[in-house]
Protein backbone atom coordinates (compact mmCIF):
# COMPACT_ATOMS: atom_id res chain seq x y z
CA UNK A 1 0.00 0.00 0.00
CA UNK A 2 1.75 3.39 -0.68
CA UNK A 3 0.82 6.27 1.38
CA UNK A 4 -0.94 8.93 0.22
CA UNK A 5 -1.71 10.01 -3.86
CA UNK A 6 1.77 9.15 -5.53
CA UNK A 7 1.59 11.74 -8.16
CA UNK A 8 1.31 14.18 -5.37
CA UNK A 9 4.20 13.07 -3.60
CA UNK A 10 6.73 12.47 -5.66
CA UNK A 11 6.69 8.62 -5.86
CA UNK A 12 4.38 7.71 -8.97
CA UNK A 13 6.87 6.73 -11.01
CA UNK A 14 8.31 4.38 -8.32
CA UNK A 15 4.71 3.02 -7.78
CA UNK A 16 4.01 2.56 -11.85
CA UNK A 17 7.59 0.90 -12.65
CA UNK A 18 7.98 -2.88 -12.03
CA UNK A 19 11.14 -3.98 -10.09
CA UNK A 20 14.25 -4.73 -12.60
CA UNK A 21 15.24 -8.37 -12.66
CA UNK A 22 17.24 -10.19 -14.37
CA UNK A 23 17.42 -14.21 -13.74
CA UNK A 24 20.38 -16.49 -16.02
CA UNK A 25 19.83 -16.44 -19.71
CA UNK A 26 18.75 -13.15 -20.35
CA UNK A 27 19.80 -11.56 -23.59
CA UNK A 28 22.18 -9.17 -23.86
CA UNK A 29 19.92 -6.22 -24.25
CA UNK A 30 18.01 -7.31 -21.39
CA UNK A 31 21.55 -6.80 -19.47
CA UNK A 32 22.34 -3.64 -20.42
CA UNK A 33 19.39 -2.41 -19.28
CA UNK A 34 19.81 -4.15 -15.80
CA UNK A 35 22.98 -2.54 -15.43
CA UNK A 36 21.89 1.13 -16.42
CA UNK A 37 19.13 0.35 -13.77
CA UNK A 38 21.97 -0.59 -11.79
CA UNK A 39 24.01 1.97 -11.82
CA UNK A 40 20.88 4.66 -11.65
CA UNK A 41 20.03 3.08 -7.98
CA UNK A 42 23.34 2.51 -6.12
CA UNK A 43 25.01 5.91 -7.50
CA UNK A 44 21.64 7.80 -6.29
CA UNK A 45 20.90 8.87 -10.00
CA UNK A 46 24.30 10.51 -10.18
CA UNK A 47 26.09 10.69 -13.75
CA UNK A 48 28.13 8.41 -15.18
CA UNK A 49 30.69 9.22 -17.38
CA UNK A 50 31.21 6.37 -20.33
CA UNK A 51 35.28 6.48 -18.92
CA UNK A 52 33.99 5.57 -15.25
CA UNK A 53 31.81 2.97 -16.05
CA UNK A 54 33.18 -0.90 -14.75
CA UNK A 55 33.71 -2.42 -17.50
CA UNK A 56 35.12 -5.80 -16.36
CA UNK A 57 32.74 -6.73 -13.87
CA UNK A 58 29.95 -5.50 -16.44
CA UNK A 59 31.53 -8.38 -19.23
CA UNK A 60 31.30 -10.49 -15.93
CA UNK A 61 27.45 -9.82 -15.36
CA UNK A 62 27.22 -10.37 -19.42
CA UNK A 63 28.93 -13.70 -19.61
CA UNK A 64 26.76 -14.83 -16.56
CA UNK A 65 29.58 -14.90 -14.52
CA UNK A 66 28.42 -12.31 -11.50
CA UNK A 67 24.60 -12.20 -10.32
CA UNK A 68 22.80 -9.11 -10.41
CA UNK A 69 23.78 -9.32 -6.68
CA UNK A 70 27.30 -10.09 -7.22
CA UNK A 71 27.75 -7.14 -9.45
CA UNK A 72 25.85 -4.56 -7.53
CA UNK A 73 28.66 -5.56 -4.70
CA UNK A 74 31.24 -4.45 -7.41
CA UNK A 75 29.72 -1.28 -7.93
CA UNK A 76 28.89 -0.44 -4.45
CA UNK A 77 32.41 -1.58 -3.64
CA UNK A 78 34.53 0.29 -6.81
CA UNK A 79 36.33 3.54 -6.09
CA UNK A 80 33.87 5.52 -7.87
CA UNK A 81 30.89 4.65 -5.25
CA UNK A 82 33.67 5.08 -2.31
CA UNK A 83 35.07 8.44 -3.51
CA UNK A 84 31.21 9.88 -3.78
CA UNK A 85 29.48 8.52 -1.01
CA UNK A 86 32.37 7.84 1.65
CA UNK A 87 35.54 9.50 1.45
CA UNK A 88 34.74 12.47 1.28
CA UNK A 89 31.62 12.67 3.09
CA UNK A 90 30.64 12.29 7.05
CA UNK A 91 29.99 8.68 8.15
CA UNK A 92 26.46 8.91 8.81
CA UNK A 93 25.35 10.51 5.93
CA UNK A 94 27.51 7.79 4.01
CA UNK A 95 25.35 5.34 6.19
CA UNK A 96 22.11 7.21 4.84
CA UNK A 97 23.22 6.29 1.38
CA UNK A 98 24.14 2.80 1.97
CA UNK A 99 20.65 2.53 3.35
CA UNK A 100 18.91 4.63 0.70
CA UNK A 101 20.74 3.01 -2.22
CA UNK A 102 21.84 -0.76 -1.02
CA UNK A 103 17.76 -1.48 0.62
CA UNK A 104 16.03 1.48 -0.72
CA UNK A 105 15.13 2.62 2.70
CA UNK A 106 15.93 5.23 5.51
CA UNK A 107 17.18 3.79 8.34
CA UNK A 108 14.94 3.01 10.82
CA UNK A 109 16.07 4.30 14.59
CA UNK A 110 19.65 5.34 16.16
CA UNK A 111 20.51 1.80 17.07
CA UNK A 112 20.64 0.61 13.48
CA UNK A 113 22.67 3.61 12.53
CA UNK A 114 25.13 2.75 15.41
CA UNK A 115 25.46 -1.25 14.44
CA UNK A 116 26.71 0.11 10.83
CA UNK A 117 29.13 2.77 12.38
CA UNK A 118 30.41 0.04 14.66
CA UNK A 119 31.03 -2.08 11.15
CA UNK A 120 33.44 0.64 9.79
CA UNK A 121 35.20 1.09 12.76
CA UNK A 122 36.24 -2.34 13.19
CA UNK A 123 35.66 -3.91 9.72
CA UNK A 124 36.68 -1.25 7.49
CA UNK A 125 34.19 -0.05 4.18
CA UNK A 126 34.19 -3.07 2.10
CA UNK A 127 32.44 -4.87 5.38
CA UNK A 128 29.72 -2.46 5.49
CA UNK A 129 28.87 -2.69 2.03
CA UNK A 130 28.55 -6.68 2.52
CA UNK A 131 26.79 -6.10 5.62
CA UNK A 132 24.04 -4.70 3.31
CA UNK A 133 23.59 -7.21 0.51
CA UNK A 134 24.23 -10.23 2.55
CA UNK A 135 21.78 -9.52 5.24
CA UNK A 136 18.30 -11.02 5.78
CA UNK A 137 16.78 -8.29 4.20
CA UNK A 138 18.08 -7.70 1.23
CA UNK A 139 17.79 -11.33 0.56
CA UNK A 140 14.19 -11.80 1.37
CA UNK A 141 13.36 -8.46 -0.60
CA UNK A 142 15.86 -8.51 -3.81
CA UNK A 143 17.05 -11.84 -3.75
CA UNK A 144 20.31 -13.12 -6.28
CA UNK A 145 18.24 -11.24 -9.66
CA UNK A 146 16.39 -8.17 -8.97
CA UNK A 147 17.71 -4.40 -8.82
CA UNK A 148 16.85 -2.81 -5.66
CA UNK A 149 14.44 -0.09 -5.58
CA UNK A 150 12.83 2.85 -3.05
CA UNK A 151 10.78 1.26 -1.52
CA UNK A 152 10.61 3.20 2.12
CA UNK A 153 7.34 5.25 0.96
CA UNK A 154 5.11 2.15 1.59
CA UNK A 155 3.84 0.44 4.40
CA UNK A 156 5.95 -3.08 4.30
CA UNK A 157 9.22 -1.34 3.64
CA UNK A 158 8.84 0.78 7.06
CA UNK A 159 8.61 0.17 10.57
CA UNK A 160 7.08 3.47 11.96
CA UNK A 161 5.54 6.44 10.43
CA UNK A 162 8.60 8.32 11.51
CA UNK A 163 10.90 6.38 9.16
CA UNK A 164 8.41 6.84 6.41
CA UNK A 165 8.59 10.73 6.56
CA UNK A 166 12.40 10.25 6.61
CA UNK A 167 12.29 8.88 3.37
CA UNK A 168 10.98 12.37 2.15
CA UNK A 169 14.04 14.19 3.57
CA UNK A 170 16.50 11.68 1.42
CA UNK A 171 14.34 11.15 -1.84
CA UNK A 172 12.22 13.95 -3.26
CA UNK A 173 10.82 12.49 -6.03
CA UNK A 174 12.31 9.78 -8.92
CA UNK A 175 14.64 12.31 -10.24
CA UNK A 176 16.50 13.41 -6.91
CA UNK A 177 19.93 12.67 -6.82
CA UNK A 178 22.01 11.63 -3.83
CA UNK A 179 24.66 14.15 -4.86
CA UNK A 180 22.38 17.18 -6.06
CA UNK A 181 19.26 19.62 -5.14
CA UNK A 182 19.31 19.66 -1.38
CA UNK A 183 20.80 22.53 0.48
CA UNK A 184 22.05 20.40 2.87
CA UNK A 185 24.83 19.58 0.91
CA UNK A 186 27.28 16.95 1.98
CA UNK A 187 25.64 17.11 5.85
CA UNK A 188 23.77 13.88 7.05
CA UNK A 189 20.09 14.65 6.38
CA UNK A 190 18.90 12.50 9.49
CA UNK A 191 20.81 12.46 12.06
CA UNK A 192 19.67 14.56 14.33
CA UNK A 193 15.82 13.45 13.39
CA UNK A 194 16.51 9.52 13.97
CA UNK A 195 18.53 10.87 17.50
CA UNK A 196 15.51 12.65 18.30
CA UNK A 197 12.81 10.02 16.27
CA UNK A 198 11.02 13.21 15.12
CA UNK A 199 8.93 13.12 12.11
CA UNK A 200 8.80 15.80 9.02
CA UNK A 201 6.37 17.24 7.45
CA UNK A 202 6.00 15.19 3.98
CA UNK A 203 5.48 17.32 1.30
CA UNK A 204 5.48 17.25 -2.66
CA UNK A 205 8.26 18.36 -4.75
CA UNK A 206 8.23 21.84 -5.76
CA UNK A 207 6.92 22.37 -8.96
CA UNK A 208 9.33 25.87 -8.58
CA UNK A 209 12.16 23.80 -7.95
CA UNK A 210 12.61 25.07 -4.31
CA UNK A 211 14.71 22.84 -1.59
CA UNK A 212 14.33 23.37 1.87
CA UNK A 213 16.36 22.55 4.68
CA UNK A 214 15.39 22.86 8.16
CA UNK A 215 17.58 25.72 9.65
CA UNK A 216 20.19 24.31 12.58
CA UNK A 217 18.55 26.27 15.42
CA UNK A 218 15.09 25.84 14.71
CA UNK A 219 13.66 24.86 17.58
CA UNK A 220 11.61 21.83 18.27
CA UNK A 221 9.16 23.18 20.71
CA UNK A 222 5.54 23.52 21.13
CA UNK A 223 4.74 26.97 19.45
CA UNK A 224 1.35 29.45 20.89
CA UNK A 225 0.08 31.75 19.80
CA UNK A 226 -2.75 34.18 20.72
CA UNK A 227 -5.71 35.85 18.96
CA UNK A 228 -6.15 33.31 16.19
CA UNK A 229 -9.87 32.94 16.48
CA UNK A 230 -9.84 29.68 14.44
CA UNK A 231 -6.71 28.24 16.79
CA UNK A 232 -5.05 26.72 13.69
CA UNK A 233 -1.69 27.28 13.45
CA UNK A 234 0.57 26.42 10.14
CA UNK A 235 3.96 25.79 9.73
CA UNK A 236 5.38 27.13 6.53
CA UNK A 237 8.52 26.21 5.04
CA UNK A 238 10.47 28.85 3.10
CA UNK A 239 13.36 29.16 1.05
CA UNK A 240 15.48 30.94 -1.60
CA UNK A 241 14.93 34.10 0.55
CA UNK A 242 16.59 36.62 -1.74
CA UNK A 243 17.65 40.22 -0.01
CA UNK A 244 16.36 41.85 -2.69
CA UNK A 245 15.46 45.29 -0.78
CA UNK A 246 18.99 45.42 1.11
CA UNK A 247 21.43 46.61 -1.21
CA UNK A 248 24.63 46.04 0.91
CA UNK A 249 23.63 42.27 0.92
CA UNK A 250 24.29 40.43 -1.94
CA UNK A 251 21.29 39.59 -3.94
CA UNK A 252 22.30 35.65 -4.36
CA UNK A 253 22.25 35.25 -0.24
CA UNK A 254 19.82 32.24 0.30
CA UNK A 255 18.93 31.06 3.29
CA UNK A 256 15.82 29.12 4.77
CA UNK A 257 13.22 29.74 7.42
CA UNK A 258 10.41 28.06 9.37
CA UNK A 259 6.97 30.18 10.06
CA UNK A 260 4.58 29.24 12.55
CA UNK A 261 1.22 31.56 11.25
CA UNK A 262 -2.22 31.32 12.26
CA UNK A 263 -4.85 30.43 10.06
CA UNK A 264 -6.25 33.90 9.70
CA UNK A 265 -2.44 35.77 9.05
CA UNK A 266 -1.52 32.84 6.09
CA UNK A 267 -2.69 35.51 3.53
CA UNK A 268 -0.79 38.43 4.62
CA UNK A 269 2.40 36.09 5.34
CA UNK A 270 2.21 34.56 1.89
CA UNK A 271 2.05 38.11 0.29
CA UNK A 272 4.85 38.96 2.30
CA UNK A 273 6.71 36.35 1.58
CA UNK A 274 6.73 36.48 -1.60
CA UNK A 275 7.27 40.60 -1.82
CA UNK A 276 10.93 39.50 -0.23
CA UNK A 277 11.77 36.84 -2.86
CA UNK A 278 11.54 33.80 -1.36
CA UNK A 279 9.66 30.30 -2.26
CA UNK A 280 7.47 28.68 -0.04
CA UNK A 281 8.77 24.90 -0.15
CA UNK A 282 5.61 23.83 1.89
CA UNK A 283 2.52 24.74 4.39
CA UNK A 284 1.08 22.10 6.64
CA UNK A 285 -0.95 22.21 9.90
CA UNK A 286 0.63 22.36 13.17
């Protein structure tokens, strides 16, 4: 069961597009598309240049030789998964990935987070990748032949709601990319939310192309507010905040903000808003 109207968020391509599998004695063709597939889900939709593609362990895959399975541990092991997704980013975001593109799932509290730190610390990289594709799970849900896939936006890939709205946070839609369009950058995107085991708003992509990230000292408190006469308060999400009326600020400043609003003042605080440049990435009740 998926959650919510796919089209809406994000996700209808993932819920209209059969899994990827390819069993022995598929032709050639068939192949190549299992590998684009392949490379499209443990790279995080990143580019890949024709020079940095494996080309060994791809006439492996061809010849039969190497699993679907087999050859996803080649690619998630290579220097060109390590050098974008570990070296040269912090561990637990490099954790988020392994997660996001090994099981095609957020991972679901602090305590699995820590199992896979303790892994690199006293296994090394190539131990965390196995730890992955030879577990349980990846077995019972991808087996030796099929291409793994998000899956953490229904109800059988997730333990909690909390880990489903962390999904949100690491995929926005089919096209996101694990390297690109979040302002968060290189910084884990969950962390502090599976510390804390605090939900996020889920929200559609913005057709604008905004990205929000939550700022660092936004507090997590109860927020009141008097005079509303409805008592609804809403929490919008802005970004791309442009300082277009302050000339001795430079005009590409972004930065992001969160806006707690009653009901009756969403009018005047979407006019203003928008008067100061920025994009509003999402409104949802309190």
């Amino acid at each position: 069961m998926v959650f919510g109207p796919a089209s809406r968020l994000g996700v209808a391509l993932f819920d209209s597009t059969p899994p990827i599998e390819s069993a022995p004695g598929s032709s050639n063709e068939d192949k190549e598309t299992t590998i684009r597939a392949i490379y499209r889900q443990i790279l995080g939709n990143a580019y890949v240049m024709e020079s940095e593609r494996l080309t060994v362990p791809e006439s492996q895959f061809k010849r039969g030789e190497l699993s679907v399975r087999e050859f996803i541990r080649q690619v998630a092991k290579s220097e060109l998964y390590r050098s974008r997704f570990f070296s040269n980013v912090p561990r637990y975001r490099s954790i988020e990935l392994n997660f996001r593109h090994l099981l095609g799932r957020t991972p679901a509290d602090l305590e699995e987070m820590r199992t896979h730190s303790t892994i690199l610390d006293s296994a090394g990289f190539e131990a965390e990748i196995d730890s992955y594709l030879d577990s349980d799970e990846y077995q019972t849900t991808f087996g030796e032949h099929i291409v793994p896939y998000i899956r953490g936006y229904k109800t059988e890939a997730t333990q909690n709601m909390v880990q489903f709205t962390h999904l949100f946070e690491m995929v926005r839609g089919a096209s996101s990319s694990s390297l690109k369009g979040n302002l968060a950058g290189k910084s884990p995107r969950l962390n502090s939310l599976v510390i804390q085991s605090t939900p996020t708003a889920v929200v559609s992509p913005a057709s604008s192309g905004a990205t929000f990230r939550t700022p660092a000292n936004t507090a997590r408190t109860c927020q009141r507010f008097n005079g509303a006469d409805s008592g609804k308060i809403y929490r919008i999400e802005v970004t791309g905040y442009r300082a277009k009326a302050v000339k001795s600020v430079s005009p590409y400043r972004r930065s992001n903000q969160v806006l707690f609003v009653p009901f009756e003042q969403l009018s005047s605080a979407y006019q203003r808003i928008h008067r100061q440049g920025g994009v509003i990435a999402s409104i949802t009740p309190v």
